[in-house]
PDB file of N, CA and C in Angstrom:
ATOM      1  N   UNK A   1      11.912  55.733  -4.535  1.00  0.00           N
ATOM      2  CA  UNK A   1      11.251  55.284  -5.750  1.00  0.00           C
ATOM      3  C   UNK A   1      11.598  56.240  -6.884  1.00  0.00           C
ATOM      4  N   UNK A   2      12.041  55.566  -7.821  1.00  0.00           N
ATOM      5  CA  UNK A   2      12.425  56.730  -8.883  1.00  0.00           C
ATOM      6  C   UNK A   2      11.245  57.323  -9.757  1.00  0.00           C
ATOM      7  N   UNK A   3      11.358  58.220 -10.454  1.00  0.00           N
ATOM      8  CA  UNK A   3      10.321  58.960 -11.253  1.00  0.00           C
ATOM      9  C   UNK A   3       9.768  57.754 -12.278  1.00  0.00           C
ATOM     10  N   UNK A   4       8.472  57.340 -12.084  1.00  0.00           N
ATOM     11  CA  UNK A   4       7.709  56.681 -13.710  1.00  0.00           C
ATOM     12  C   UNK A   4       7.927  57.469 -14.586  1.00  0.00           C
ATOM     13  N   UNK A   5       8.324  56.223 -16.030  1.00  0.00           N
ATOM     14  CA  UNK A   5       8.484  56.828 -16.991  1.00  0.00           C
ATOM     15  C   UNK A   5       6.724  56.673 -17.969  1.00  0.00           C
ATOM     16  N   UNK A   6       6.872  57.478 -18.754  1.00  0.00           N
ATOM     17  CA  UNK A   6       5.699  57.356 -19.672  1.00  0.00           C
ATOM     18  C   UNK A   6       5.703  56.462 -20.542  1.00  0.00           C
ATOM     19  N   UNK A   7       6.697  56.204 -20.868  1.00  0.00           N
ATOM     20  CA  UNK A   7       6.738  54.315 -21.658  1.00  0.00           C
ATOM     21  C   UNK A   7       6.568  53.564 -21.067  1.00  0.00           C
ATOM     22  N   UNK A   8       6.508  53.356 -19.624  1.00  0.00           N
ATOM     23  CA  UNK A   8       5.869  52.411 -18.952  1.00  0.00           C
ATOM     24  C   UNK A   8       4.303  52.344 -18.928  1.00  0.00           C
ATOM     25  N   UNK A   9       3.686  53.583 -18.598  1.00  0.00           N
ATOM     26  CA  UNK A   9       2.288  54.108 -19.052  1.00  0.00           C
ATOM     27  C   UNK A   9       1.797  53.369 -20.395  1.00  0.00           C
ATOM     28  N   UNK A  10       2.696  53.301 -21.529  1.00  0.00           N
ATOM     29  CA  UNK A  10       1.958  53.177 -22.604  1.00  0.00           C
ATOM     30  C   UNK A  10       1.868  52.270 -22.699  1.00  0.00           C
ATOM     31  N   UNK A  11       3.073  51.160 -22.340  1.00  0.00           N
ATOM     32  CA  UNK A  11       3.069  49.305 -22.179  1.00  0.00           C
ATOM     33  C   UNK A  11       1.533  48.952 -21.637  1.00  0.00           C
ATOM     34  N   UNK A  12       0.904  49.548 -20.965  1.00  0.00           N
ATOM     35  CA  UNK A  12       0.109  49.376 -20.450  1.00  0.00           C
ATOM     36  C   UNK A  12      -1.475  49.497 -21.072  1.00  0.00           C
ATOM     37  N   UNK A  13      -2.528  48.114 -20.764  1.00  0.00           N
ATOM     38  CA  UNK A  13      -3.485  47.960 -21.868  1.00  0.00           C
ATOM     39  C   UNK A  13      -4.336  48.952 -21.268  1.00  0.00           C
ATOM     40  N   UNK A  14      -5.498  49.075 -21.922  1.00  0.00           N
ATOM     41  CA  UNK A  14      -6.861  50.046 -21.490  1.00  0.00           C
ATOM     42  C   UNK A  14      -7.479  49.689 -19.804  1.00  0.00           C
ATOM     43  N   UNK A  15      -7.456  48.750 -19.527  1.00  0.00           N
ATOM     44  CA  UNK A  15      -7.465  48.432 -17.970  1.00  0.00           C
ATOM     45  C   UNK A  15      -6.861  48.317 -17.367  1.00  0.00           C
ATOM     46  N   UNK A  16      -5.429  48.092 -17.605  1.00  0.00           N
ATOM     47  CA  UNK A  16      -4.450  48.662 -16.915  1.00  0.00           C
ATOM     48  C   UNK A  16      -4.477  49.703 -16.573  1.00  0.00           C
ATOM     49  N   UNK A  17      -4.074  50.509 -17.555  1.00  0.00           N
ATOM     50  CA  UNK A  17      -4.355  52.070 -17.275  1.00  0.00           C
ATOM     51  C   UNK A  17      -5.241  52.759 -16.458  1.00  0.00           C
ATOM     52  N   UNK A  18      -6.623  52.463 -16.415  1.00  0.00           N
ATOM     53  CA  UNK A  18      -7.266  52.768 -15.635  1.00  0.00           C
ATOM     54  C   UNK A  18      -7.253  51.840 -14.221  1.00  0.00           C
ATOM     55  N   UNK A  19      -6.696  51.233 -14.015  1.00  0.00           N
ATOM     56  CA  UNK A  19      -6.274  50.330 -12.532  1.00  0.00           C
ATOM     57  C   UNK A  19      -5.725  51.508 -12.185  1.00  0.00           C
ATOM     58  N   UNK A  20      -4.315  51.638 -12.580  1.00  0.00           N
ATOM     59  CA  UNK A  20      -3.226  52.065 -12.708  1.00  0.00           C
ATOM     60  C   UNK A  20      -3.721  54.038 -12.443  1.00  0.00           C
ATOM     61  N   UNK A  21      -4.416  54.646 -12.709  1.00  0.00           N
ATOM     62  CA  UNK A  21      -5.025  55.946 -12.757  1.00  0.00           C
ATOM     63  C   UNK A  21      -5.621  55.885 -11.088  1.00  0.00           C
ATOM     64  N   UNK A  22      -6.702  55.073 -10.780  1.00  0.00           N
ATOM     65  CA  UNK A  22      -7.117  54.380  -9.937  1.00  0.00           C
ATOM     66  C   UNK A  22      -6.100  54.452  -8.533  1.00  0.00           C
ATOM     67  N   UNK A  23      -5.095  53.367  -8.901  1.00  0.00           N
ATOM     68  CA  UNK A  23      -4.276  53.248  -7.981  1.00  0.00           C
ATOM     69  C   UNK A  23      -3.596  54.275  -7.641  1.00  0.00           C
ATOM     70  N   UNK A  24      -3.552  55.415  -8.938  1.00  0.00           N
ATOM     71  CA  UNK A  24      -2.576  56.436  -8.255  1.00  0.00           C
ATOM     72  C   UNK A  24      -2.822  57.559  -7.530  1.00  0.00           C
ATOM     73  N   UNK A  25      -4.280  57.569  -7.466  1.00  0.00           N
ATOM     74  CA  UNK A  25      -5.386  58.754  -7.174  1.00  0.00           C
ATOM     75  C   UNK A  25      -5.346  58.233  -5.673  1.00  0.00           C
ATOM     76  N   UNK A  26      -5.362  57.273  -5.927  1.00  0.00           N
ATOM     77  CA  UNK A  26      -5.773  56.574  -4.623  1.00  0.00           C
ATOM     78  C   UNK A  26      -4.501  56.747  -3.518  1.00  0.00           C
ATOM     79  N   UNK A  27      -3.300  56.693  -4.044  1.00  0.00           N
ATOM     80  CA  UNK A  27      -1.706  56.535  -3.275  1.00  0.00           C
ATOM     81  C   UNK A  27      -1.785  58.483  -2.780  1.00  0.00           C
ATOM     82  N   UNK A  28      -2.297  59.569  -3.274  1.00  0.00           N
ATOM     83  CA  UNK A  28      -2.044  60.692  -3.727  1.00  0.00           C
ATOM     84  C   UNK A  28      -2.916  61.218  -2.126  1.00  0.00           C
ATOM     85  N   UNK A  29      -3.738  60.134  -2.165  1.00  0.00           N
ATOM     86  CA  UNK A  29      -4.934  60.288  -1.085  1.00  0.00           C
ATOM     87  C   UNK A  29      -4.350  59.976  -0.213  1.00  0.00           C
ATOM     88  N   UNK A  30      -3.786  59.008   0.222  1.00  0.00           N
ATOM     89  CA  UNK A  30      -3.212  58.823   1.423  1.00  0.00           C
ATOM     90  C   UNK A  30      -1.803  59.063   2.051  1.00  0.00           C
ATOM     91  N   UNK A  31      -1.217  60.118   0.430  1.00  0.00           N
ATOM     92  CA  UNK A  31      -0.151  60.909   1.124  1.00  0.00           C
ATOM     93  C   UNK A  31      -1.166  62.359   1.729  1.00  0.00           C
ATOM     94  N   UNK A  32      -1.792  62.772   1.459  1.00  0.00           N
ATOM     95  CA  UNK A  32      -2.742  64.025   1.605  1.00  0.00           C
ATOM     96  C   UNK A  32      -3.252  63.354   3.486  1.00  0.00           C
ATOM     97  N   UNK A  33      -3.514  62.311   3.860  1.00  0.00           N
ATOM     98  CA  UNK A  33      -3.595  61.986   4.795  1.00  0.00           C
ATOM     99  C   UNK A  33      -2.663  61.696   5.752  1.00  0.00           C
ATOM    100  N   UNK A  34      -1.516  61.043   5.359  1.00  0.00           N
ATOM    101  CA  UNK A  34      -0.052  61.286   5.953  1.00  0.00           C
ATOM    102  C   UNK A  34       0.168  62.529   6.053  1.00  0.00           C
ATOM    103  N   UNK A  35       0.093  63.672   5.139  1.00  0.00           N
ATOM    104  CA  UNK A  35       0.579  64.801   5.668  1.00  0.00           C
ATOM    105  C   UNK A  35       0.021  65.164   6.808  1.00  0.00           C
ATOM    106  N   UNK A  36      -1.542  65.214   6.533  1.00  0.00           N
ATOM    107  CA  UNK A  36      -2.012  66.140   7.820  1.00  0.00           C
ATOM    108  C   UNK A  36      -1.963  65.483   8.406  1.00  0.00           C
ATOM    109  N   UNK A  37      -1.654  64.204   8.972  1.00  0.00           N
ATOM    110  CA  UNK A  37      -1.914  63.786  10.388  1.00  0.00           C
ATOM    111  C   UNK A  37       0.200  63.551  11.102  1.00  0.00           C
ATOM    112  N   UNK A  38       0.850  64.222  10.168  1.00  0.00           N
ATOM    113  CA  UNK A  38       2.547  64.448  10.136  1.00  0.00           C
ATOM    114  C   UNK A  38       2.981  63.112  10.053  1.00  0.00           C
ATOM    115  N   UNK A  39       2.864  62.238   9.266  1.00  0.00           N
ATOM    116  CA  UNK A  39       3.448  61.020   9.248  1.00  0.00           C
ATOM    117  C   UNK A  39       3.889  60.870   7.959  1.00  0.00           C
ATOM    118  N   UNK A  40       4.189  61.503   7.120  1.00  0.00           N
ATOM    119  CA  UNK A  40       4.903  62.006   6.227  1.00  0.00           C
ATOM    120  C   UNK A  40       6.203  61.870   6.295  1.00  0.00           C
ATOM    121  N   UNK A  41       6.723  60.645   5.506  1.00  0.00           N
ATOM    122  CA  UNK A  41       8.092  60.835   5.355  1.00  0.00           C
ATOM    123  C   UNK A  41       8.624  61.026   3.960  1.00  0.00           C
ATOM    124  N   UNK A  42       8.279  61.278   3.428  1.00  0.00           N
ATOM    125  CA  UNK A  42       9.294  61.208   2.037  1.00  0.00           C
ATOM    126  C   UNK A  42       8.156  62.516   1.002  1.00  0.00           C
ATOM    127  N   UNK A  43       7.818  63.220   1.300  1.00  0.00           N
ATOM    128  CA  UNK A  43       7.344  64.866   0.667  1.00  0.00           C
ATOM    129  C   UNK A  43       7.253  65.069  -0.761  1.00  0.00           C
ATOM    130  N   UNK A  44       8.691  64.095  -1.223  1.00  0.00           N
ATOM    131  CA  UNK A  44       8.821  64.273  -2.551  1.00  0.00           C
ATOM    132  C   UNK A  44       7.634  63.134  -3.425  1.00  0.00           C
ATOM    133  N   UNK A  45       7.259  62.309  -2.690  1.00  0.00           N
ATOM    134  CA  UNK A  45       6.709  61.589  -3.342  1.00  0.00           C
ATOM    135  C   UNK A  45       4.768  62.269  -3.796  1.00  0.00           C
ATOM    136  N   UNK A  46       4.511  63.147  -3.472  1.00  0.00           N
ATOM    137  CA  UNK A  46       4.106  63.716  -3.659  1.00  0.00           C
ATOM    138  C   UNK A  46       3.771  64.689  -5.252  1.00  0.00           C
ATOM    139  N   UNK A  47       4.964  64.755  -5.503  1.00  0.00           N
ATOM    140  CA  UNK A  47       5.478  65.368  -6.851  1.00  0.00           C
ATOM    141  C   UNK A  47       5.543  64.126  -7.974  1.00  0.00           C
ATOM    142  N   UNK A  48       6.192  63.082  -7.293  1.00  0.00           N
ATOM    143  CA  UNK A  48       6.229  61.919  -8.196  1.00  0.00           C
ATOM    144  C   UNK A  48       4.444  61.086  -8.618  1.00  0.00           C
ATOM    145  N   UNK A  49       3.714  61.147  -8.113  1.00  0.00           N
ATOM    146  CA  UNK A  49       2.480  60.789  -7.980  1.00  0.00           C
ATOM    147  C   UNK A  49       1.552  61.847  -8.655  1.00  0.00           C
ATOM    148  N   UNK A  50       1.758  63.327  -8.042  1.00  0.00           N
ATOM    149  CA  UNK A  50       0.983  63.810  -9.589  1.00  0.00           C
ATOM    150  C   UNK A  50       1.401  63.889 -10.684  1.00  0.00           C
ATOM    151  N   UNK A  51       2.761  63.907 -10.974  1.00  0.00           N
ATOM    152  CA  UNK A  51       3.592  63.533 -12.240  1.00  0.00           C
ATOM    153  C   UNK A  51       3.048  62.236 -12.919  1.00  0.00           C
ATOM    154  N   UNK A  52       3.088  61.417 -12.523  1.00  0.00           N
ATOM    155  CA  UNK A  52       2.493  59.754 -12.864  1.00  0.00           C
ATOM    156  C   UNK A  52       1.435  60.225 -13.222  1.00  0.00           C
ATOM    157  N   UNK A  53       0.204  60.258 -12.025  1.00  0.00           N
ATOM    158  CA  UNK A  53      -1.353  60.513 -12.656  1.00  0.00           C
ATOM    159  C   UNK A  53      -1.378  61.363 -13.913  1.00  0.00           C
ATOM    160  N   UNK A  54      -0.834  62.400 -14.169  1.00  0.00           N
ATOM    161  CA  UNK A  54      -0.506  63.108 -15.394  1.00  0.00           C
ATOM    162  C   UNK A  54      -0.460  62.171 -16.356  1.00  0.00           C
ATOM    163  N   UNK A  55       0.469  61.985 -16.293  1.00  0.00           N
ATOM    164  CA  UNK A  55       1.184  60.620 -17.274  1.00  0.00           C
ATOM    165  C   UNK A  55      -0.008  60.186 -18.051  1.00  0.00           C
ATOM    166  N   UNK A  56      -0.146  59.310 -16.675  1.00  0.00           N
ATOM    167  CA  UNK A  56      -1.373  57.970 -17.477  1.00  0.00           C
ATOM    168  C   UNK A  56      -2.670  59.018 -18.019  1.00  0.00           C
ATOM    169  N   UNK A  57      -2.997  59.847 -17.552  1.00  0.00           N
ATOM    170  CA  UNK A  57      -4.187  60.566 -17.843  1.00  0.00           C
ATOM    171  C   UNK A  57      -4.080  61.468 -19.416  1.00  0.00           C
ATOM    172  N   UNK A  58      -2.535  61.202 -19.660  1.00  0.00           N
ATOM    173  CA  UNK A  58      -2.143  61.792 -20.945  1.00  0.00           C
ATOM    174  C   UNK A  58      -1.994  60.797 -21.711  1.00  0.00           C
ATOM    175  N   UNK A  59      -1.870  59.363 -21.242  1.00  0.00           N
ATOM    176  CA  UNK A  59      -2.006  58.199 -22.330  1.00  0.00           C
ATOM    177  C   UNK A  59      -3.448  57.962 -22.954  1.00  0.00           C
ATOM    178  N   UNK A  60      -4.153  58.084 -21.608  1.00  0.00           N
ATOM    179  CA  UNK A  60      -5.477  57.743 -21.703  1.00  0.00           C
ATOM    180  C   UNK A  60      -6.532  58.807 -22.826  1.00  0.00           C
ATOM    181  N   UNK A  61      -5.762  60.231 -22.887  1.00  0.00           N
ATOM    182  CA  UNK A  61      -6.238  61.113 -23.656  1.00  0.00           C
ATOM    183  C   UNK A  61      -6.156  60.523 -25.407  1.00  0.00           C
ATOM    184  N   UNK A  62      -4.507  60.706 -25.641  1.00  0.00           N
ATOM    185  CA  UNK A  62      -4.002  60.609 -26.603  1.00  0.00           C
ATOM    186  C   UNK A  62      -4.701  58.815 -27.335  1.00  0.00           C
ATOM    187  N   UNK A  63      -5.355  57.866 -26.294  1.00  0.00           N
ATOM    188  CA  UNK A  63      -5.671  56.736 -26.734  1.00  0.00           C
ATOM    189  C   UNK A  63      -7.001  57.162 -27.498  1.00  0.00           C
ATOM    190  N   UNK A  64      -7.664  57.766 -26.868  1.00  0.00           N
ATOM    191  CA  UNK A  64      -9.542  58.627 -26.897  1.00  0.00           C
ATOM    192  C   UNK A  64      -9.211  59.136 -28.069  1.00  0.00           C
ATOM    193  N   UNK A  65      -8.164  59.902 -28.591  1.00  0.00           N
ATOM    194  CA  UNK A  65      -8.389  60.584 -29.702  1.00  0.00           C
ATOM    195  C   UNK A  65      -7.746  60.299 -31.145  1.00  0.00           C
ATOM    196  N   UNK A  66      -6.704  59.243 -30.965  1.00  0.00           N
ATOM    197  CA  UNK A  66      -6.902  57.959 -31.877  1.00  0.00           C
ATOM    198  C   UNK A  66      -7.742  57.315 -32.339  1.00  0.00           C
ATOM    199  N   UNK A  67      -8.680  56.763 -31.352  1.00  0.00           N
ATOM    200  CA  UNK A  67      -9.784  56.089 -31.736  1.00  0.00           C
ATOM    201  C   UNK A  67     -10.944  56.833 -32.248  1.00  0.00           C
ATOM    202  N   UNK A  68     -10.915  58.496 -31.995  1.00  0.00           N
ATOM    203  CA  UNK A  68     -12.046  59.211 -32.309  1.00  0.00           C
ATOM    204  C   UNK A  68     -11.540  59.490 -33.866  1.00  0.00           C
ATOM    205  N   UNK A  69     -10.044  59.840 -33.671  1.00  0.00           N
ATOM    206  CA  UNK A  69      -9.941  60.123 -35.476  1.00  0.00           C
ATOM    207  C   UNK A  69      -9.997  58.976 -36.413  1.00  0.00           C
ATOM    208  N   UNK A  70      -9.918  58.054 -36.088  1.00  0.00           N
ATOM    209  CA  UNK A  70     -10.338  56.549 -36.903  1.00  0.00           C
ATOM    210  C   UNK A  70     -11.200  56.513 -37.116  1.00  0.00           C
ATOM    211  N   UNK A  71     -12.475  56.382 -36.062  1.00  0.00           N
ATOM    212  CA  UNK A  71     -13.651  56.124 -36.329  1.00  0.00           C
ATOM    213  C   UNK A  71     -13.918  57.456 -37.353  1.00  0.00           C
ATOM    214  N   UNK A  72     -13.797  58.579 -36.961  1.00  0.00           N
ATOM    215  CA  UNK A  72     -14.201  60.010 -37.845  1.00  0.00           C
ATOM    216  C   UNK A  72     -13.649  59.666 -39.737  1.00  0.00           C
ATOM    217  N   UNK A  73     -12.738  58.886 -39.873  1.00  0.00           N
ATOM    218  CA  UNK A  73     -11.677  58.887 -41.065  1.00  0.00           C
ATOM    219  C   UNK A  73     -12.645  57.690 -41.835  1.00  0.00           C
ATOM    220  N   UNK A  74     -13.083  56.985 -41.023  1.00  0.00           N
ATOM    221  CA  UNK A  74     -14.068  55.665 -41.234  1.00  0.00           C
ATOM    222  C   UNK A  74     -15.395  56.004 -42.315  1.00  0.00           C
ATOM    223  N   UNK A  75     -15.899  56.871 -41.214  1.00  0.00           N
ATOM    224  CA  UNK A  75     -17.206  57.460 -41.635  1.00  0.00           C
ATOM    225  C   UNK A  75     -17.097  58.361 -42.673  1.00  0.00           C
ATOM    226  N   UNK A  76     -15.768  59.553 -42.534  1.00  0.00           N
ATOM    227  CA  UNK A  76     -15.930  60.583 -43.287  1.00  0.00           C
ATOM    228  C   UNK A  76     -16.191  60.659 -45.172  1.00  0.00           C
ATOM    229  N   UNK A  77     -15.634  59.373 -45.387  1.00  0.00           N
ATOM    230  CA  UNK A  77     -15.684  59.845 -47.087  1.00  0.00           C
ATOM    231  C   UNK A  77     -16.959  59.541 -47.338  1.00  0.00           C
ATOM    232  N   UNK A  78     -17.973  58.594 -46.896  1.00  0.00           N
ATOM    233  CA  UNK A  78     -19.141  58.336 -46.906  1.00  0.00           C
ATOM    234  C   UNK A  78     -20.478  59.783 -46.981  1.00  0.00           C
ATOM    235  N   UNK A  79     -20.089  60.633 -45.612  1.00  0.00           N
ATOM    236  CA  UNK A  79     -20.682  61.572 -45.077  1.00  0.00           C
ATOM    237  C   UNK A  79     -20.763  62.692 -46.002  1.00  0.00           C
ATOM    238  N   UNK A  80     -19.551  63.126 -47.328  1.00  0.00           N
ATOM    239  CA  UNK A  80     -19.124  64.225 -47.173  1.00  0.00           C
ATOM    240  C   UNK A  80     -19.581  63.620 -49.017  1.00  0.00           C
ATOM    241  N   UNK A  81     -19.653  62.584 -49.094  1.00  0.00           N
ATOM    242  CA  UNK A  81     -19.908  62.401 -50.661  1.00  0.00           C
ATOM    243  C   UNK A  81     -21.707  62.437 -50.572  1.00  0.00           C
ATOM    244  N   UNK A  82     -22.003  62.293 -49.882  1.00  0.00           N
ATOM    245  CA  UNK A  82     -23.488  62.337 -49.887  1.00  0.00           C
ATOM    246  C   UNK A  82     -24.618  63.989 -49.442  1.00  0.00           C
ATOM    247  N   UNK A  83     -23.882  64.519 -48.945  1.00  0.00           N
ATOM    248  CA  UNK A  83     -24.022  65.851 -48.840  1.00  0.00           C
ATOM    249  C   UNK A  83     -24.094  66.916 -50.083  1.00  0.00           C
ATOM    250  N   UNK A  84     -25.171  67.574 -49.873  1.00  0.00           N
ATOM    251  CA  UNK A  84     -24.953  68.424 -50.876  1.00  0.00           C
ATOM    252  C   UNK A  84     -24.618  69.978 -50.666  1.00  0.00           C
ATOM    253  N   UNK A  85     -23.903  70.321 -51.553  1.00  0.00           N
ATOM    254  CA  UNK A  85     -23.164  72.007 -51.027  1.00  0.00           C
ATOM    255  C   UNK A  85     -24.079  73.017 -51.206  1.00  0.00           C
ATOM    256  N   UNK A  86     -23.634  73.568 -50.100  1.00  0.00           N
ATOM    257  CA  UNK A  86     -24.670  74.578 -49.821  1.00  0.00           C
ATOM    258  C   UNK A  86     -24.107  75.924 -50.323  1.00  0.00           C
ATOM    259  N   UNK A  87     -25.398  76.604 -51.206  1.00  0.00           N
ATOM    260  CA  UNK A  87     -24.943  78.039 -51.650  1.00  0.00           C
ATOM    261  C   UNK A  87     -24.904  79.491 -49.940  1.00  0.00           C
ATOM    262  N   UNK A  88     -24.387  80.099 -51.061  1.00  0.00           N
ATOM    263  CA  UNK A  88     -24.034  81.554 -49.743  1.00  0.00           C
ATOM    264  C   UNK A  88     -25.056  82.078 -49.682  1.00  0.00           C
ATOM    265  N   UNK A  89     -25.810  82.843 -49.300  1.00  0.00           N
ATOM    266  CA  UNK A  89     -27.148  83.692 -48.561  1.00  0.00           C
ATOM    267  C   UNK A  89     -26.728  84.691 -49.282  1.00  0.00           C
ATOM    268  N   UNK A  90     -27.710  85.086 -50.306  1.00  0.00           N
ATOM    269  CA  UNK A  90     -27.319  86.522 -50.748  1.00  0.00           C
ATOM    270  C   UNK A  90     -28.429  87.926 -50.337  1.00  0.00           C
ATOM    271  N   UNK A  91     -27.699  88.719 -50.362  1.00  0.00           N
ATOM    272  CA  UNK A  91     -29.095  89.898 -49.420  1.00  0.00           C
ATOM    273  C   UNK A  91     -29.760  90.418 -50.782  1.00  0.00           C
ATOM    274  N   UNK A  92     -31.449  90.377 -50.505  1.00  0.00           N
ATOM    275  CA  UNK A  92     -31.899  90.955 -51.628  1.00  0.00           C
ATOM    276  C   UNK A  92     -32.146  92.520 -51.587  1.00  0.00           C
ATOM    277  N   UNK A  93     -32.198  93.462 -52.193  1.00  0.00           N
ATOM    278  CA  UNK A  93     -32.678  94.592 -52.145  1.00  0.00           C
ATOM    279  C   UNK A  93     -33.891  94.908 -52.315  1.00  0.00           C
TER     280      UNK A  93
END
């Protein structure tokens, strides 16, 4: 199986992704069970599977914080015009 690419990750909608996270946690588990019980054939796949989960778990980030700076960009001119500035604390003697 060749290495997933991360453009494949991104093709992929918000439930996908988490299928897909899901499924790979899940494949990662039952090489961890192939190993110890020596039925392990292919070692490398191992490397390829936390590579992937990476992946998607780095789509899934970068999606979270899109949507957090939108919503933040949304709200902000509202927030920041209605506020009033605050003076510095001065020490009295």
């Amino acid at each position: 199986m060749p290495l997933p690419k991360v453009a494949d990750a991104r093709k992929l909608n918000d439930e996908e992704l988490a299928e897909a996270i899901l499924a790979a946690k899940r494949k990662l588990f039952e090489l961890r069970m192939q190993e110890a019980t020596r039925q392990l054939e292919k070692p490398h796949e191992f490397k390829h599977t936390r590579r992937w989960i990476a992946q998607l778990l780095t789509v899934e980030r970068e999606r979270q914080l899109v949507a957090k700076t939108s919503e933040e960009s949304t709200s902000t001119p509202e927030a920041t015009a209605t506020e009033a500035p605050t003076e510095p604390a001065t020490e009295e003697e």
